[in-house]
Protein backbone atom coordinates (compact mmCIF):
# COMPACT_ATOMS: atom_id res chain seq x y z
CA UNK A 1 24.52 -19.52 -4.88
CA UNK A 2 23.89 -19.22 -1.16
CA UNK A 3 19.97 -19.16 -0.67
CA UNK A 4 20.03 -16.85 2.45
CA UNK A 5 20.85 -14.28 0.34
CA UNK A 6 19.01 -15.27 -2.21
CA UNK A 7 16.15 -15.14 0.24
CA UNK A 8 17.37 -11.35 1.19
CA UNK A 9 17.19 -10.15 -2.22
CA UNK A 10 14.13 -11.30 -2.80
CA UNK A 11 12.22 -9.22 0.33
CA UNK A 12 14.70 -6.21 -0.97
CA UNK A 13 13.18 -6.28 -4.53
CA UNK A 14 9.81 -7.05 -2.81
CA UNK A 15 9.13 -4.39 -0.75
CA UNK A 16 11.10 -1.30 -3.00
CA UNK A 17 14.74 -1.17 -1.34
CA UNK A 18 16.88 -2.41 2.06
CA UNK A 19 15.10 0.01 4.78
CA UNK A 20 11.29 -1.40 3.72
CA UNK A 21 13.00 -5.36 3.51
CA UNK A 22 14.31 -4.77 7.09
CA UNK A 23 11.01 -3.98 8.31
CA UNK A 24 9.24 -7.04 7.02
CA UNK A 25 11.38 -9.65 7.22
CA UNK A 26 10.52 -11.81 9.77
CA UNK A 27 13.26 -13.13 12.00
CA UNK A 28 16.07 -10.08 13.33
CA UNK A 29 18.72 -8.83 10.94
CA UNK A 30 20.09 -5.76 10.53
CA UNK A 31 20.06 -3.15 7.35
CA UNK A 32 24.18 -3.22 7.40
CA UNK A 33 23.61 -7.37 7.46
CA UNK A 34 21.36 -7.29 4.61
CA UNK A 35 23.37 -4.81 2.46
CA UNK A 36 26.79 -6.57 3.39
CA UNK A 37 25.20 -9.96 2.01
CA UNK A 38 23.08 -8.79 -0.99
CA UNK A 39 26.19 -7.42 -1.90
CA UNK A 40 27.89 -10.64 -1.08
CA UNK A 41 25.49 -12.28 -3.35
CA UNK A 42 25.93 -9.61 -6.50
CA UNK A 43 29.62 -9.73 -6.40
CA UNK A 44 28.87 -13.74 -6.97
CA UNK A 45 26.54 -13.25 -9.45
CA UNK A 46 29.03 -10.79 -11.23
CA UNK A 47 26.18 -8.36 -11.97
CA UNK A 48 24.14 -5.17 -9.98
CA UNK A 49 21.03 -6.47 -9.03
CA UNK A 50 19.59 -3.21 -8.64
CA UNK A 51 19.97 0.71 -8.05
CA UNK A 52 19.52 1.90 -4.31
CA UNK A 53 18.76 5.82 -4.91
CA UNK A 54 16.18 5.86 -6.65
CA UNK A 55 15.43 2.33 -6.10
CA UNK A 56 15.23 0.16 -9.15
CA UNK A 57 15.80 -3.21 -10.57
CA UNK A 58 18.37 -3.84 -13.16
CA UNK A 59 17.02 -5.88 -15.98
CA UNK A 60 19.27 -8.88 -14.42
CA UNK A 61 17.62 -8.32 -10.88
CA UNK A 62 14.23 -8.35 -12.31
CA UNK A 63 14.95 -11.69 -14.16
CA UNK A 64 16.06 -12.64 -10.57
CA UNK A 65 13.51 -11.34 -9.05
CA UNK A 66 11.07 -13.45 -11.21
CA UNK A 67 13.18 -16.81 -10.76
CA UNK A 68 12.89 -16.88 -7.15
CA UNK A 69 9.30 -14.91 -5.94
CA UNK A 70 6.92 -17.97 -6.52
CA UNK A 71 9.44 -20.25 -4.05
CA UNK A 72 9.55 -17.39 -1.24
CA UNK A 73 6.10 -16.22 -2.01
CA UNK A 74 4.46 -19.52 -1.33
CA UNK A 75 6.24 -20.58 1.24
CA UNK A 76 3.53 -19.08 4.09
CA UNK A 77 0.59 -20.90 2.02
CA UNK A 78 2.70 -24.40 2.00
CA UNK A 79 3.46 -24.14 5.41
CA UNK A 80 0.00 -23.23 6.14
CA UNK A 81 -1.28 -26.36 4.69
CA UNK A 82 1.18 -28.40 6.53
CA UNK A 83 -0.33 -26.99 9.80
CA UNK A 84 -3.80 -27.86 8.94
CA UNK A 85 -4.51 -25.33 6.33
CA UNK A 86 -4.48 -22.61 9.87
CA UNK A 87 -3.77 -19.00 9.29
CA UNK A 88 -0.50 -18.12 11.54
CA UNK A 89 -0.10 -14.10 10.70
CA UNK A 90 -2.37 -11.17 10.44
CA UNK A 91 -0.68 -7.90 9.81
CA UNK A 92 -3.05 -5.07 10.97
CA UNK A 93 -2.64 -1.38 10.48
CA UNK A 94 -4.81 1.54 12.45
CA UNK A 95 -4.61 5.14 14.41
CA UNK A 96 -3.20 4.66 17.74
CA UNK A 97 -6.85 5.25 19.19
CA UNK A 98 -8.30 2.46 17.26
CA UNK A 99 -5.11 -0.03 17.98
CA UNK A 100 -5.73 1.23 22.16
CA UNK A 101 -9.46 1.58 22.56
CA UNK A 102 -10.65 -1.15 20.42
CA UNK A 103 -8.63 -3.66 18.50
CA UNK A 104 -7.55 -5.64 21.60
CA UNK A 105 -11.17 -6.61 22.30
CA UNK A 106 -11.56 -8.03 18.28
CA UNK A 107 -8.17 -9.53 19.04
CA UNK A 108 -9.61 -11.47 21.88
CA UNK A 109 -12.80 -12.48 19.93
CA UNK A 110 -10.50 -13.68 16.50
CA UNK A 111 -8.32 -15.55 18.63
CA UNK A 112 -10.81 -18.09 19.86
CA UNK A 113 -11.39 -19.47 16.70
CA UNK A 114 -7.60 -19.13 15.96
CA UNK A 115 -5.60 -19.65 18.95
CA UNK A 116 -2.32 -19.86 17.48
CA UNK A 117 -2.23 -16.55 15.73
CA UNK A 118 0.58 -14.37 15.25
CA UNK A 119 -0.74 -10.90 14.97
CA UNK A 120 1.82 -8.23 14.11
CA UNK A 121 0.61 -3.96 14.51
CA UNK A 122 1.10 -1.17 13.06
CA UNK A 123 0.26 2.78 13.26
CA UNK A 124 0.34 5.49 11.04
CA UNK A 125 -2.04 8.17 9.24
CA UNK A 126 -4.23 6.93 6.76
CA UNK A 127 -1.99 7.49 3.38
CA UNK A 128 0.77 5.44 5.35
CA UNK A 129 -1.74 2.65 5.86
CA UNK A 130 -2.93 3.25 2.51
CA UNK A 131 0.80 2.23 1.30
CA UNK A 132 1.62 -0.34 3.26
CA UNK A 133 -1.29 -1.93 2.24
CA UNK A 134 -0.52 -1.75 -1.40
CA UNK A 135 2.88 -3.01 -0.96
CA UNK A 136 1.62 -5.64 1.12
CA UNK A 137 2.84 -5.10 4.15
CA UNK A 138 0.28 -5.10 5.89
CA UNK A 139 -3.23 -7.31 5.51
CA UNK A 140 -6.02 -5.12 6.53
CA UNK A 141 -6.15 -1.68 7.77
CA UNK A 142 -9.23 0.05 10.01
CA UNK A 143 -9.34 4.09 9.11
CA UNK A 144 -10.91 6.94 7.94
CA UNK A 145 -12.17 6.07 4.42
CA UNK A 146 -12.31 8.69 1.56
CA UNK A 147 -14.28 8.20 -0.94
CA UNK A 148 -14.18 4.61 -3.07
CA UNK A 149 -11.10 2.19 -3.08
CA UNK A 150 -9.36 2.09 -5.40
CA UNK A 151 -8.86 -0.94 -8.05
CA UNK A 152 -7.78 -4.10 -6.46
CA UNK A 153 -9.08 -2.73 -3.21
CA UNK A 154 -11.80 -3.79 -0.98
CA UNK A 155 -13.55 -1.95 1.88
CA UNK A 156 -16.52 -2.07 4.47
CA UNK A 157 -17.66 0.79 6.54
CA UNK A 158 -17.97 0.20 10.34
CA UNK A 159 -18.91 3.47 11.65
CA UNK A 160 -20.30 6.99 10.72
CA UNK A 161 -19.36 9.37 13.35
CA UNK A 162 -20.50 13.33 13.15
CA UNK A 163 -17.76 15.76 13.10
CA UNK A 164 -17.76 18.22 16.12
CA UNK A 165 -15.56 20.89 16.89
CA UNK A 166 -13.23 21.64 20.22
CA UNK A 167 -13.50 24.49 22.30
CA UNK A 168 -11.82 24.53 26.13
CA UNK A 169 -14.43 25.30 28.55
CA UNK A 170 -13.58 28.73 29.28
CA UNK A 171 -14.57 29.75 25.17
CA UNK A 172 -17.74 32.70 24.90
CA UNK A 173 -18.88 30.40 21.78
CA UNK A 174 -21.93 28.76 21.95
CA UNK A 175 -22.06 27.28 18.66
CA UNK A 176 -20.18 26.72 15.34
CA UNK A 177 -22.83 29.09 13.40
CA UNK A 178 -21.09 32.05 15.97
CA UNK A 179 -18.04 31.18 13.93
CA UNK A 180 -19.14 31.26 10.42
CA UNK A 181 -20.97 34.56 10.92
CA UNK A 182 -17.68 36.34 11.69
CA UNK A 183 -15.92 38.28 9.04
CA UNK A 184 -12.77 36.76 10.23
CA UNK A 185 -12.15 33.58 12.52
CA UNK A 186 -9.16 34.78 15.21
CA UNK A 187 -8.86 31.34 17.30
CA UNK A 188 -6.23 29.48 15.71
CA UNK A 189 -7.73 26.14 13.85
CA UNK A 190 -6.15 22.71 15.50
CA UNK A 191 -6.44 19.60 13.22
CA UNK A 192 -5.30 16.57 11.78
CA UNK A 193 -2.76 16.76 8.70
CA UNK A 194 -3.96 18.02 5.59
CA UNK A 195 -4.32 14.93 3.04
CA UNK A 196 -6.69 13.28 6.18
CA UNK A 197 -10.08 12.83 5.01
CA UNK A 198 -11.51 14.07 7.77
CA UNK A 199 -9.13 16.84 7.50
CA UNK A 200 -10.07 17.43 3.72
CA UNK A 201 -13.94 17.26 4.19
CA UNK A 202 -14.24 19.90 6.96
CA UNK A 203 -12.12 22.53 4.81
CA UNK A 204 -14.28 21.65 1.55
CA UNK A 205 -17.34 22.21 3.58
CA UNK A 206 -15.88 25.69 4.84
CA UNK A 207 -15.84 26.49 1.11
CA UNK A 208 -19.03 26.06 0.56
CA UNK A 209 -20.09 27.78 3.61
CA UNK A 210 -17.93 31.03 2.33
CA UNK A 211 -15.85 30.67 5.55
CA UNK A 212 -12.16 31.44 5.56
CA UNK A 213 -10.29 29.63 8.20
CA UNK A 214 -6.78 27.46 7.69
CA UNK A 215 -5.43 25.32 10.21
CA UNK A 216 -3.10 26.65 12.49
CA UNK A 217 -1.82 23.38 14.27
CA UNK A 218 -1.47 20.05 12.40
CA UNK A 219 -1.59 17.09 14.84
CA UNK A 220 -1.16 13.64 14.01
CA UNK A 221 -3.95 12.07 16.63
CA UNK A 222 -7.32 13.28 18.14
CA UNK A 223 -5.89 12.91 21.15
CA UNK A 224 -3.22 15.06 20.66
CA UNK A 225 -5.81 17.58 19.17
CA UNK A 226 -7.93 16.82 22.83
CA UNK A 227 -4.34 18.05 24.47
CA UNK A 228 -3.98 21.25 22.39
CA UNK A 229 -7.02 22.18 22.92
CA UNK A 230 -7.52 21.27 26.27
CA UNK A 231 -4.08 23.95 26.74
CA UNK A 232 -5.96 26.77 25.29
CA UNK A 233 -4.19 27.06 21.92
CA UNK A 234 -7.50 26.66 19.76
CA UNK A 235 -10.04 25.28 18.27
CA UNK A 236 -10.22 21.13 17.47
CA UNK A 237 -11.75 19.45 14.51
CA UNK A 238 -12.72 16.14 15.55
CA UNK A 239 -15.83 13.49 15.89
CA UNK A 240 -18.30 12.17 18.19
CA UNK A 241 -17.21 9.20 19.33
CA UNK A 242 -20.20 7.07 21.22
CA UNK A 243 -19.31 6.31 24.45
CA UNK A 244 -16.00 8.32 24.96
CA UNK A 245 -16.21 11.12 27.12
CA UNK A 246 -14.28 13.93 26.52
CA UNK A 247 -11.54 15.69 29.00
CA UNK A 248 -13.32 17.91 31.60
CA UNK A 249 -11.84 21.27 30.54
CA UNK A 250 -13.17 20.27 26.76
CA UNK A 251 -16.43 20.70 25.39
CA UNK A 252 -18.02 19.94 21.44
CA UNK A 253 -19.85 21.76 19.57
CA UNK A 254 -22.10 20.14 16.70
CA UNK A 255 -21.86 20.31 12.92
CA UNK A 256 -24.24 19.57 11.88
CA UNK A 257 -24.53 20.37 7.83
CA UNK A 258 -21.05 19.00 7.72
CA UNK A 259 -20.35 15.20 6.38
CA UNK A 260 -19.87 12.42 8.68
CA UNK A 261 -16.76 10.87 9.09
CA UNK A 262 -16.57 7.02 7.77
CA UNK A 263 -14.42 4.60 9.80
CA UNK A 264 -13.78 1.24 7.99
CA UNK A 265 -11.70 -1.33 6.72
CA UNK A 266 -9.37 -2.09 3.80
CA UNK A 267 -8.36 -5.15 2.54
CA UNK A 268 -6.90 -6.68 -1.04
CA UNK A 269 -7.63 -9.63 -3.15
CA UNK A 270 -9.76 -12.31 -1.61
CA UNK A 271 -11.77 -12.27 2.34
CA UNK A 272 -9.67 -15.72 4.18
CA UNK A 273 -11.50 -17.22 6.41
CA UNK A 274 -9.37 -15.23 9.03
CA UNK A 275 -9.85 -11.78 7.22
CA UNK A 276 -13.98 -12.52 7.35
CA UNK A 277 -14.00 -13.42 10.75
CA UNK A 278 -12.40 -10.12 12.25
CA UNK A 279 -14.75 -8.26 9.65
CA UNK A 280 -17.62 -9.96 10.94
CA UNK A 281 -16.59 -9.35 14.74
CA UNK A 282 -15.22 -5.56 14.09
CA UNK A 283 -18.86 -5.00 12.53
CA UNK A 284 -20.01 -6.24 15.64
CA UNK A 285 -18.00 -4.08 17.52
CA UNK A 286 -19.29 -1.04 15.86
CA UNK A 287 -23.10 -1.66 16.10
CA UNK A 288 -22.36 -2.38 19.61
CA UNK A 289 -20.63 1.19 20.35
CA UNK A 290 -23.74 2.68 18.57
């Protein structure tokens, strides 16, 4: 049996199918490469190894499968102990913002203690990260938290930030009340995607309030919202960010009988001694911008 694609099979049935192996295996192949040779290594084998639409495991690629996940599964931790027992890859997921404004500081800070780590990024709304964590692609992400995590999940909350709303400069309203005393709100309603938490919050607090108003423009980034805004297409749900100024034609209005945003962390399994450090330094971070 040849062991390279034995080794390919294994990050296919891994991570759920051929696209999801490419992106987390971790030297350069192709997906053409990987299905030419996990085909390769079926036709040996004399059996299907698995379905590709919907993805599945055969009952012969599952008894693969469990054959040959504790080698390739263990060989980070071996080679790890080899080196001195020092943690070589972090796998971090985040909003652009937070991977920009912020993480390269932590970055800086982790990497004195461990000066050979490999550190690999990635962005994407919250139920992305929320994914790629479970399937263990990535290690830890930093993001808007909603409500409790779920089992086998840990988190910590870094920051509590108030949610404001966007108005361009050249808006007659004062103040968010001006809005919920209307019969009907006109200015079109800019905000993140729907199944966002912060997203989710502001519309359940609407109900409450009685107030009828659906987004108009989903963005995927508060910048972007900062951009529509800042054009004069409408109104911006966002949050007060300490120490970040806002673009000159923009300015915020407070809400504030509306929840606070929570920025934190998500992790599973066990803290490392890598994964406590950047917690410790990222809750640093926060009281610091605070």
């Amino acid at each position: 049996m040849n062991v390279h694609h034995l080794e390919l099979f294994y990050f296919v049935a891994k991570h759920g199918g051929i696209m999801p192996a490419v992106r987390n295996i971790p030297y350069g192949i192709q997906q053409p490469a990987v299905s030419a040779q996990v085909a390769q290594l079926e036709e040996f084998l004399g059996v299907t190894l698995f379905q590709r639409r919907p993805f599945a495991l055969t009952p012969e690629g599952e008894k693969l499968f469990a054959f040959c996940q504790p080698f390739f599964s263990g060989l980070d931790k071996i080679a790890a102990e080899f080196q001195g027992g020092e943690a070589r890859h972090f796998r971090i997921g985040a909003s652009t913002i937070i991977l920009r404004d912020h993480l390269p500081r932590l970055l800086a800070g982790v990497r004195k203690k461990f000066p050979k780590l490999k550190v690999s990024l990635r962005e994407g709304y919250p139920v992305q990260l929320e994914e790629l964590l479970a399937n263990d692609e990535i290690d830890l992400t930093i993001m808007l938290l909603d409500g409790k995590p779920a089992a086998g999940f840990q988190s910590m909350v870094l920051l509590e930030l108030p949610m404001i709303l966007l108005v361009e400069n050249s808006s007659k309203i004062k103040s968010a009340a001006e809005l919920w005393q209307r019969d009907r709100i006109d200015e079109p309603l800019i905000c993140l995607p729907a199944q966002e938490a912060l997203t989710k919050k502001f519309a359940a607090r609407l109900l409450e309030l009685g107030v009828e108003w659906f987004p108009s423009i989903e963005a995927s980034s508060a910048d972007l919202i900062e951009t529509y805004v800042a054009s004069g297409l409408g109104i911006g749900v966002s949050v007060q960010v300490p120490r970040k100024s806002l673009p000159k034609n923009i300015r915020a209005l407070p809400l504030p009988d509306f929840p606070k945003a929570v920025i934190g962390a998500s992790w599973r399994g066990k803290k490392t001694e890598l994964l406590g450090t950047f917690l410790d330094m990222a809750g640093q971070r926060a009281q610091e911008m605070v």
